[in-house]
C-alpha atoms as a PDB file:
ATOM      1  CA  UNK A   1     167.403 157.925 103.907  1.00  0.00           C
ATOM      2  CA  UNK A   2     164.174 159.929 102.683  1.00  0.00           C
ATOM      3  CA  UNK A   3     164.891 162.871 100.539  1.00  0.00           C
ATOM      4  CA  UNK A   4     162.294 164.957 102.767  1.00  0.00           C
ATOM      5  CA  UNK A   5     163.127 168.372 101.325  1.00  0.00           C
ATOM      6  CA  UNK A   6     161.491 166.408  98.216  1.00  0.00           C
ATOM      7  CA  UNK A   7     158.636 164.931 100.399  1.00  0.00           C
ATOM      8  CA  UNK A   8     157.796 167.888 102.167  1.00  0.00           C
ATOM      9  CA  UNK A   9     157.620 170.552  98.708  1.00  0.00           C
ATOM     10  CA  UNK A  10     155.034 168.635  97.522  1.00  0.00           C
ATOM     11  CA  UNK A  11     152.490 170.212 100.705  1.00  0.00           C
ATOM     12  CA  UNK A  12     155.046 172.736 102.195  1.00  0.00           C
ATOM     13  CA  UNK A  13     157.603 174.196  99.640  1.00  0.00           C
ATOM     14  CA  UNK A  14     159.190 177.468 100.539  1.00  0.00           C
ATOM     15  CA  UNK A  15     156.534 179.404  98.210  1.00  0.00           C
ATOM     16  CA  UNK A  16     153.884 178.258 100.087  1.00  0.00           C
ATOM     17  CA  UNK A  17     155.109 178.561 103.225  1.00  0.00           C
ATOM     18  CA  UNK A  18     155.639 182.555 102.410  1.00  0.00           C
ATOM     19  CA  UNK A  19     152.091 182.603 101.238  1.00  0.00           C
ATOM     20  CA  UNK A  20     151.234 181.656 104.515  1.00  0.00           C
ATOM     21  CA  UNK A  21     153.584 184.228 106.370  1.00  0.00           C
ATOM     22  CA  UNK A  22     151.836 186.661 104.490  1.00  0.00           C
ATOM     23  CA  UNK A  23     148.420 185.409 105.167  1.00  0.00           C
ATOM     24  CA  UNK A  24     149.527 185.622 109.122  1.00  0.00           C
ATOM     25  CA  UNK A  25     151.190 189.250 108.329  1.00  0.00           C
ATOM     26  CA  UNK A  26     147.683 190.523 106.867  1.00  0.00           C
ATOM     27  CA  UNK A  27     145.601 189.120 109.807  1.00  0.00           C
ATOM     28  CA  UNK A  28     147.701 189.768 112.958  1.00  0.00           C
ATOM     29  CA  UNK A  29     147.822 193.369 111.496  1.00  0.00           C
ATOM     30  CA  UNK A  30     144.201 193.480 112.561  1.00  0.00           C
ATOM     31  CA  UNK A  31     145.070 193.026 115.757  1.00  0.00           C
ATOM     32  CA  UNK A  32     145.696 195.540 118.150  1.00  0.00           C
ATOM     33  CA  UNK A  33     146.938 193.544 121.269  1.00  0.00           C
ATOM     34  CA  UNK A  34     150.600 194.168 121.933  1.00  0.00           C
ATOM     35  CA  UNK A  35     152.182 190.376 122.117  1.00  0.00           C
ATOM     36  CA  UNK A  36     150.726 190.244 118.313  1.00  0.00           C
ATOM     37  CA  UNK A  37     151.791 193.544 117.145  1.00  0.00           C
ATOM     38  CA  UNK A  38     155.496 191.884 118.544  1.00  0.00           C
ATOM     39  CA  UNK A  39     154.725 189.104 116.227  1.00  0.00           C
ATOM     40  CA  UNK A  40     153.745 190.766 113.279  1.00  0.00           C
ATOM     41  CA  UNK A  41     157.283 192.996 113.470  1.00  0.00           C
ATOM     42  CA  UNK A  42     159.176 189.852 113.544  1.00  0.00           C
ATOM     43  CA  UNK A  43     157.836 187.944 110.509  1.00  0.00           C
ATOM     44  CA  UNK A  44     157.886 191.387 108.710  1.00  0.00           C
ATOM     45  CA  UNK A  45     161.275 191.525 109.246  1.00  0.00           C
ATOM     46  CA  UNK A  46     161.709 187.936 108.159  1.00  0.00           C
ATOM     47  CA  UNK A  47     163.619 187.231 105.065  1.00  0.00           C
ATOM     48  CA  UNK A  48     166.943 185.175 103.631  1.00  0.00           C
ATOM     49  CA  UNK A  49     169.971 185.700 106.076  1.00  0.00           C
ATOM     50  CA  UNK A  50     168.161 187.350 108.305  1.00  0.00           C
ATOM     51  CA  UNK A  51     165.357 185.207 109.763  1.00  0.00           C
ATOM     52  CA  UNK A  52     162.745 185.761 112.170  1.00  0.00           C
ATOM     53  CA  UNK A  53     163.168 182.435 114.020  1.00  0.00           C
ATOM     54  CA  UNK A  54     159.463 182.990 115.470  1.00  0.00           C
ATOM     55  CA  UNK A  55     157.205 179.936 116.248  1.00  0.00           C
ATOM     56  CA  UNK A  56     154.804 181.449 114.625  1.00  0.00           C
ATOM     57  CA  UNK A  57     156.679 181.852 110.620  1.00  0.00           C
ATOM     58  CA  UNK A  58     155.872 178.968 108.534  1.00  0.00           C
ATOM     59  CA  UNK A  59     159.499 179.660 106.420  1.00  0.00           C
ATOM     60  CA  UNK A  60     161.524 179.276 109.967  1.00  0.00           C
ATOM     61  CA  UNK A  61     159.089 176.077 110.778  1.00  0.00           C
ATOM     62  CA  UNK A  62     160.143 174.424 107.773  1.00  0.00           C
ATOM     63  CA  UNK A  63     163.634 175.041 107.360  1.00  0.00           C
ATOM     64  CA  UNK A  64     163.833 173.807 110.829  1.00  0.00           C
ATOM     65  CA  UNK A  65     162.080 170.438 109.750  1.00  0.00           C
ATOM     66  CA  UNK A  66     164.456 170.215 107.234  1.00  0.00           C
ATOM     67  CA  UNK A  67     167.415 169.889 109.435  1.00  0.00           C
ATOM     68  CA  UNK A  68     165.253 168.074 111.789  1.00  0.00           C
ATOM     69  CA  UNK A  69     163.804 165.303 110.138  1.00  0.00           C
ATOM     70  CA  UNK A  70     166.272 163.745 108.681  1.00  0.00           C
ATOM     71  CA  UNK A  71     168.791 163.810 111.475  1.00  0.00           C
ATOM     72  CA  UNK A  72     165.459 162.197 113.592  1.00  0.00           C
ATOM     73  CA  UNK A  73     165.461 159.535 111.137  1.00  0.00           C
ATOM     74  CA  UNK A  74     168.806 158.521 111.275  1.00  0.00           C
ATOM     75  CA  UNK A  75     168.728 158.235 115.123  1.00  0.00           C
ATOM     76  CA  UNK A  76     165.155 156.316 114.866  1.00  0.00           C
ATOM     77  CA  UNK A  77     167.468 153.603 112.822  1.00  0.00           C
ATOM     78  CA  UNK A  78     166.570 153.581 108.852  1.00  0.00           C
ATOM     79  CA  UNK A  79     165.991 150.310 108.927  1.00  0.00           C
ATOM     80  CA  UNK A  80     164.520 149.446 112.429  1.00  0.00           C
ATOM     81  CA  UNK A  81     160.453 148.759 112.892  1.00  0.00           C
ATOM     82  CA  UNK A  82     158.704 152.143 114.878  1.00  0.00           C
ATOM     83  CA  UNK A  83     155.905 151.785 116.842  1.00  0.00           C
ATOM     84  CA  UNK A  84     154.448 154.760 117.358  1.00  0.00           C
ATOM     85  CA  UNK A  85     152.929 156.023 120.649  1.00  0.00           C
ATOM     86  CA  UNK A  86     150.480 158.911 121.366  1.00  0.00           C
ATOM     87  CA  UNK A  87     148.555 159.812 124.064  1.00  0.00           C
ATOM     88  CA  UNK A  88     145.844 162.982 125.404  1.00  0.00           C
ATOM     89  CA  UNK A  89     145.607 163.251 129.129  1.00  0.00           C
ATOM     90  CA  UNK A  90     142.502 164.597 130.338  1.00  0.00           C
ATOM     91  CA  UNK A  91     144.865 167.725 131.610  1.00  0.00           C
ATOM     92  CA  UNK A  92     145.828 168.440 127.927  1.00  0.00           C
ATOM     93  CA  UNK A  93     142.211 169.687 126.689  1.00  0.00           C
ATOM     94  CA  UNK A  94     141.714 173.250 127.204  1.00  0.00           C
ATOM     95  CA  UNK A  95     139.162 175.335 126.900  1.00  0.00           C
ATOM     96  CA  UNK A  96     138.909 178.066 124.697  1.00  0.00           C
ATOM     97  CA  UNK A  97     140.808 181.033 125.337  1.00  0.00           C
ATOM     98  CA  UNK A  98     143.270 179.200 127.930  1.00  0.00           C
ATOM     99  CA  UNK A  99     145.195 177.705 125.316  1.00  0.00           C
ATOM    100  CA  UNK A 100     148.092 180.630 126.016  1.00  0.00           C
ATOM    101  CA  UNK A 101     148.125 180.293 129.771  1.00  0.00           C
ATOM    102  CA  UNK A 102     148.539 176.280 129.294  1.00  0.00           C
ATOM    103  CA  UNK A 103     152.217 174.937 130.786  1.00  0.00           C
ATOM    104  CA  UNK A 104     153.410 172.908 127.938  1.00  0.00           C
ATOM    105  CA  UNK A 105     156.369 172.350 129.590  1.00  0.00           C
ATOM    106  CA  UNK A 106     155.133 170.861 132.691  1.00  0.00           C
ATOM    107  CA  UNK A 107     153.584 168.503 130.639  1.00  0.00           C
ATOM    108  CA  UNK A 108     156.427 167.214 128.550  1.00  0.00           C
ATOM    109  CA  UNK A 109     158.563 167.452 131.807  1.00  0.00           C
ATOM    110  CA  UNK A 110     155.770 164.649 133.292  1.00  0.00           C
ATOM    111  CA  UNK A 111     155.501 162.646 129.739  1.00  0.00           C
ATOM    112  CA  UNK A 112     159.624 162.495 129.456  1.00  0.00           C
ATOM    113  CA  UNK A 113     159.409 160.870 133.051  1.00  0.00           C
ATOM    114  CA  UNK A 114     157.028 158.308 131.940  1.00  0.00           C
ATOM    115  CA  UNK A 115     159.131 157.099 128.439  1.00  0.00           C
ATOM    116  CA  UNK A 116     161.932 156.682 131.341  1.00  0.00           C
ATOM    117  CA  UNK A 117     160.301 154.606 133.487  1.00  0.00           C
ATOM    118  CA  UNK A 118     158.340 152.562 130.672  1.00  0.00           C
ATOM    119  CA  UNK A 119     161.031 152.196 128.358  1.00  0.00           C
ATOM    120  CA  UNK A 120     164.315 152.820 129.553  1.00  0.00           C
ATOM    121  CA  UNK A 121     166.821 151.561 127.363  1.00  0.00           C
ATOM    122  CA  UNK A 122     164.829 152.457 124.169  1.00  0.00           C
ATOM    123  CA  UNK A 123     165.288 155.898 121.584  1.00  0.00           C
ATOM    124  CA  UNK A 124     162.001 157.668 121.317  1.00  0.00           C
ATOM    125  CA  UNK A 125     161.457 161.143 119.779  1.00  0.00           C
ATOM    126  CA  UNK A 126     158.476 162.987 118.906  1.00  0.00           C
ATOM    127  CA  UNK A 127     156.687 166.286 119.634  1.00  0.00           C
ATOM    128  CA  UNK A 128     153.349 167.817 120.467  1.00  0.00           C
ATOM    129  CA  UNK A 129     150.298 168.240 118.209  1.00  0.00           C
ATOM    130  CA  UNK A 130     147.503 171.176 118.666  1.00  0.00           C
ATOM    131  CA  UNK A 131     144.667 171.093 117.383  1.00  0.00           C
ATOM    132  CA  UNK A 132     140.812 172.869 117.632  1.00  0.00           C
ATOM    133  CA  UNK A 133     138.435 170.196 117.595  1.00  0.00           C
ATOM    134  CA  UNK A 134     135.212 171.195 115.832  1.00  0.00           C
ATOM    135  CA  UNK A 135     131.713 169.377 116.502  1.00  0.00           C
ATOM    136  CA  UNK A 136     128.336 170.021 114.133  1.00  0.00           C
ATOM    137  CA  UNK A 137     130.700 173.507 112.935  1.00  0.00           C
ATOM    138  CA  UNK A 138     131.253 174.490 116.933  1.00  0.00           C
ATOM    139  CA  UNK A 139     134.545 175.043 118.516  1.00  0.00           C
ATOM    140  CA  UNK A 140     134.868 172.705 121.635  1.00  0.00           C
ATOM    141  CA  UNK A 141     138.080 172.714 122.823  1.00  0.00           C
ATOM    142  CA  UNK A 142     141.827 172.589 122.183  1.00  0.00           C
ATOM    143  CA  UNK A 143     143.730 169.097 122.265  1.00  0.00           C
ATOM    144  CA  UNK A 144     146.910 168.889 123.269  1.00  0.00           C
ATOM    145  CA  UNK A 145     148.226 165.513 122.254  1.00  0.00           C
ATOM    146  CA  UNK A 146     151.724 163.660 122.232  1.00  0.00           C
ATOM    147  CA  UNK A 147     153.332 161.836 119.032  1.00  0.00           C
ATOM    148  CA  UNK A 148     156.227 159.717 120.057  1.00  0.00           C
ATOM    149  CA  UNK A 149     157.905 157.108 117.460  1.00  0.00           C
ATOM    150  CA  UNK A 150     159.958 154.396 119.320  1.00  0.00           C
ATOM    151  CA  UNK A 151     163.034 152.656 117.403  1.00  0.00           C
ATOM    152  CA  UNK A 152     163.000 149.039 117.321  1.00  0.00           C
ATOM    153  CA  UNK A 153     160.318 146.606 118.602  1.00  0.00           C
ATOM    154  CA  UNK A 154     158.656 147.054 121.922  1.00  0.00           C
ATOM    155  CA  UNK A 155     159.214 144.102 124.368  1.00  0.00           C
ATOM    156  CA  UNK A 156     156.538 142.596 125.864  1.00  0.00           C
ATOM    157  CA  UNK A 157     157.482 143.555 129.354  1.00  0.00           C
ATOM    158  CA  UNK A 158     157.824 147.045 127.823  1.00  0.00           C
ATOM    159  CA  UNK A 159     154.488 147.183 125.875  1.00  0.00           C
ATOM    160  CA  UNK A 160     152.443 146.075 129.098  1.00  0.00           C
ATOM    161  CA  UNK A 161     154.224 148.720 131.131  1.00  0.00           C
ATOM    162  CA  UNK A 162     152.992 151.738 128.990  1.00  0.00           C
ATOM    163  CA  UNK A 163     149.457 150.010 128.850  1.00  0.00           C
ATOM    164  CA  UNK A 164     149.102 149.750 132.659  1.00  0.00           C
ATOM    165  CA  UNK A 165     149.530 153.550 132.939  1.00  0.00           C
ATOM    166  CA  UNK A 166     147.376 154.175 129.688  1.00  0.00           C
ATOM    167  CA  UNK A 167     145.079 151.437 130.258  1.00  0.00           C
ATOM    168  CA  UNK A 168     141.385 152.146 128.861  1.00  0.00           C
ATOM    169  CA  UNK A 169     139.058 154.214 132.015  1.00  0.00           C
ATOM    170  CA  UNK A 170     142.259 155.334 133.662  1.00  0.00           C
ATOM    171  CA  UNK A 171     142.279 158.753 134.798  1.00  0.00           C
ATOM    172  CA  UNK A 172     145.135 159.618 133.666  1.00  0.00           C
ATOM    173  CA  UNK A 173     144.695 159.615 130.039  1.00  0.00           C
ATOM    174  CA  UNK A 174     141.839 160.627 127.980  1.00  0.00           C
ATOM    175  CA  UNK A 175     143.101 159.083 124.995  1.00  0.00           C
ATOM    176  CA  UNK A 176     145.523 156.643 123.847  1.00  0.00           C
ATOM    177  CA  UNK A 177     146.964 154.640 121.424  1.00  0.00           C
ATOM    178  CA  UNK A 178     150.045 152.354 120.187  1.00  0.00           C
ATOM    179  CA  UNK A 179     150.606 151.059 117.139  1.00  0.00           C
ATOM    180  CA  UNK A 180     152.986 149.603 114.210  1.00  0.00           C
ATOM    181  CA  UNK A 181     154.196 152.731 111.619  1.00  0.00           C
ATOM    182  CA  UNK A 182     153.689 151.672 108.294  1.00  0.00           C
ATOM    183  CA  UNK A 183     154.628 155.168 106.194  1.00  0.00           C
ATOM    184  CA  UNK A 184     157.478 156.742 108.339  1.00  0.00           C
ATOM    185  CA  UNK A 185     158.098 159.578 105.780  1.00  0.00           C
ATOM    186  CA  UNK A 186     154.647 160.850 106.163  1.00  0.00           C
ATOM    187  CA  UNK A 187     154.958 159.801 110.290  1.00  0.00           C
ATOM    188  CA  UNK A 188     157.614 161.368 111.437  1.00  0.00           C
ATOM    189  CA  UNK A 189     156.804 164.478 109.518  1.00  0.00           C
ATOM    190  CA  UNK A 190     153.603 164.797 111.177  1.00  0.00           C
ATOM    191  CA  UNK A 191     155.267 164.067 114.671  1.00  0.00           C
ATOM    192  CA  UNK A 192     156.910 167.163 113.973  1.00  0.00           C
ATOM    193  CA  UNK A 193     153.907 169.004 112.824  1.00  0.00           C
ATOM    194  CA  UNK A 194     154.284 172.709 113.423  1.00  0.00           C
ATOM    195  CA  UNK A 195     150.981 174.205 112.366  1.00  0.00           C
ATOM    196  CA  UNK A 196     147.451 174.013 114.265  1.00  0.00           C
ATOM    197  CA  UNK A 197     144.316 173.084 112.285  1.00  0.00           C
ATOM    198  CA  UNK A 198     140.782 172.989 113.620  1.00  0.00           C
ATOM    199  CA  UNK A 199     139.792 169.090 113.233  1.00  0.00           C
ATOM    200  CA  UNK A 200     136.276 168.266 112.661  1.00  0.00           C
ATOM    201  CA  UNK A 201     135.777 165.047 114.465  1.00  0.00           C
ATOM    202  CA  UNK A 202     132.583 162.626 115.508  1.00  0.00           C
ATOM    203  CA  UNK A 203     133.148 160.202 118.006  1.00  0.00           C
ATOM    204  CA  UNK A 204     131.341 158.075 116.121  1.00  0.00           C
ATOM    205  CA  UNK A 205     133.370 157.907 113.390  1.00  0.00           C
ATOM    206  CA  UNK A 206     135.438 154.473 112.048  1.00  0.00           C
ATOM    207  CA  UNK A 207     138.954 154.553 113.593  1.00  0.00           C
ATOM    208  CA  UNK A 208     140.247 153.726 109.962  1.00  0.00           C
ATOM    209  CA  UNK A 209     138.559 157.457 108.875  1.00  0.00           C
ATOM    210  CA  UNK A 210     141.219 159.954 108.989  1.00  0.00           C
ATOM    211  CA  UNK A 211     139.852 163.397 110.456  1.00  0.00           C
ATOM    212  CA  UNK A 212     138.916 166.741 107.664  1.00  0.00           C
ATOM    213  CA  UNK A 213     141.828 169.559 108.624  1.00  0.00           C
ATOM    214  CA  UNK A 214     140.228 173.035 108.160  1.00  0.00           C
ATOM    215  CA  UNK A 215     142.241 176.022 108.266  1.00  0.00           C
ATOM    216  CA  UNK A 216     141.591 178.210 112.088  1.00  0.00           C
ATOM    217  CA  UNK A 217     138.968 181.060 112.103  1.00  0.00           C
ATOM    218  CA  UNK A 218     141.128 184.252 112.768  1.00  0.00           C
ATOM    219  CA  UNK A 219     140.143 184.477 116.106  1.00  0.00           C
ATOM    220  CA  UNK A 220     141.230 181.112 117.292  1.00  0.00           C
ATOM    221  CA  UNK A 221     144.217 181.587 114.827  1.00  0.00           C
ATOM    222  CA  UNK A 222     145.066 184.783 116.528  1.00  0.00           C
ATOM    223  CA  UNK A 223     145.292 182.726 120.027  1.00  0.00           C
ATOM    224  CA  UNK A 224     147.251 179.710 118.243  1.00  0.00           C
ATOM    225  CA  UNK A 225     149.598 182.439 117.197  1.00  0.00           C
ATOM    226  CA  UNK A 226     150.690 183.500 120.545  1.00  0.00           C
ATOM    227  CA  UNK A 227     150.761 179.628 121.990  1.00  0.00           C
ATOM    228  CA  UNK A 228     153.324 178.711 119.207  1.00  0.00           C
ATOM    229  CA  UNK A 229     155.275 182.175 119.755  1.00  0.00           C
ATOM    230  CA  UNK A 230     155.436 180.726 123.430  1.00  0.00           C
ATOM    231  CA  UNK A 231     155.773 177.184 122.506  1.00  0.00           C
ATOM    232  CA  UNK A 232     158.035 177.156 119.274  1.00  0.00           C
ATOM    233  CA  UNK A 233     158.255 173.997 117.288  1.00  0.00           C
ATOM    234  CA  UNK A 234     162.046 173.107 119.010  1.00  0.00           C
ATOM    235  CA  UNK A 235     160.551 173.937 122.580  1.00  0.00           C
ATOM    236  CA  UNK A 236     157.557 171.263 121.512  1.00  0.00           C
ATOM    237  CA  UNK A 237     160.027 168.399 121.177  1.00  0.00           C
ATOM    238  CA  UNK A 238     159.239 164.979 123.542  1.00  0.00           C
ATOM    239  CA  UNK A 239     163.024 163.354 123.215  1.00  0.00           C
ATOM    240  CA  UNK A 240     163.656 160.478 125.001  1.00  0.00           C
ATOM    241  CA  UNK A 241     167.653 159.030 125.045  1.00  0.00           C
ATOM    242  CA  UNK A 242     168.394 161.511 122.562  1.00  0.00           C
ATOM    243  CA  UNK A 243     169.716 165.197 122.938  1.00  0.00           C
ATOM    244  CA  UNK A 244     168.608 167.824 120.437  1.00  0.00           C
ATOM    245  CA  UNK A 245     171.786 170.651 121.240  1.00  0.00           C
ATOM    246  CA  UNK A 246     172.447 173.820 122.464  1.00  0.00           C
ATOM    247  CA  UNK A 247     171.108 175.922 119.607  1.00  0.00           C
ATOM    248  CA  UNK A 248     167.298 176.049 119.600  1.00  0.00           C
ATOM    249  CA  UNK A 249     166.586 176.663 115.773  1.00  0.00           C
ATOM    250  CA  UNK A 250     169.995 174.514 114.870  1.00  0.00           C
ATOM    251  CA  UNK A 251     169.092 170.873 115.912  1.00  0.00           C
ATOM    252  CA  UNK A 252     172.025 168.529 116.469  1.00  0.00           C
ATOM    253  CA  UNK A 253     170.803 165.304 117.407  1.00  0.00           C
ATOM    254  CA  UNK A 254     172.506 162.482 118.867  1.00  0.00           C
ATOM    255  CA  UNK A 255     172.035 159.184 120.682  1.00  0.00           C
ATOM    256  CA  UNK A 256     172.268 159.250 124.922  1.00  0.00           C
ATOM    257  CA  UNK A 257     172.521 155.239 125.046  1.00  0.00           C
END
């Protein structure tokens, strides 16, 4: 099993993760709009026995992950082939300034129907990534995209189900994509990505280029804030065949089938 409170420290150790908190602190103090100022007094009053649990904290996020991941890994099967599966429906890219009003969990309620019906008897579990995509240095829109790994290889009859309803030109899905995981540490950890980055992008690009992350502008940062304070990181999960508990920001995950 990874060690991923190793793997994760070397990009999100507890140090930097307060950094952050107190990066957020400073600029959401700038803000005079009430649901931050109800943000701001809940990562102030963050700290050791006595945390926050806000979707917004970068501390909660990744002691979270920590109980997370490798329970996720487990289920996925340590030694089992992923495939992972990800997919933006034309529905999922908002506009600027909507991103709070958007019904996150309408859409997983839709997506969880469609892992049923396209692979029934397999374990799948990922979650939903957020990002701003930037083009020539101007925001366009937010993406709202899905990150699922699957256990185990894919039949056939399974593989040509999920491409029917994704197939290229469909209307259902702006984007798509399936494909073999190679580095699962560094997979599954960004399945259950809890921070949004603007992403400069060209759709020209190679697929093999990996897109630049930039850190938000405070004003799109300040509307990121309040969709994760919404939408925490255990309310973003896409679980197929597996349960994740009772307790919110105390997974307990476990097999269905």
């Amino acid at each position: 099993m990874t060690d991923f409170k190793t793997y994760l420290s070397r990009h999100e150790s507890f140090e930097i993760c307060r950094r952050a908190a107190n990066r957020t602190i400073e600029r959401l103090a700038k803000n005079r709009g009430r649901a931050a100022q109800g943000i701001l007094e809940r990562l102030k009053s963050c700290r050791k026995g006595s945390r926050c649990f806000s979707g917004v904290c970068p501390v909660c996020a990744l002691r979270y992950r920590l109980r997370l991941l490798p329970q996720a890994e487990h289920i996925l099967g340590e030694n089992d082939p992923w495939v992972q599966l990800w997919w933006t429906p034309p529905s999922a890219l908002v506009a600027k300034g909507l991103l709070v009003d958007f019904d996150l969990g309408k859409l997983l309620d839709h997506q969880k129907q469609v892992l049923r019906e396209a692979i029934p008897g397999t374990v799948a579990i990922g979650g939903i990534d957020v990002s701003l995509g930037i083009r020539d240095r101007i925001a366009a829109l937010w993406r709202i995209s899905s990150c699922v790994l699957i256990s185990g290889p894919i039949t056939q009859d399974n593989f040509d189900r999920i491409t029917d309803i994704y197939k290229p030109g469909s209307s259902f899905c702006q984007s798509f994509g399936i494909n073999p995981v190679l580095h699962k540490p560094h997979m599954l950890s960004y399945d259950f990505k809890h921070r949004i980055f603007a992403r400069s992008y060209d759709h020209d690009m190679p697929s093999n280029k990996r897109p630049k992350f930039n850190v938000l502008h405070p004003s799109f940062a300040d509307e990121a804030d309040l969709f994760q304070e919404r939408w925490p990181l255990w309310d973003r999960l896409l679980l197929h065949n597996v349960s994740a508990g009772k307790v919110p920001h105390r997974p307990m995950l476990r097999r269905l089938i």
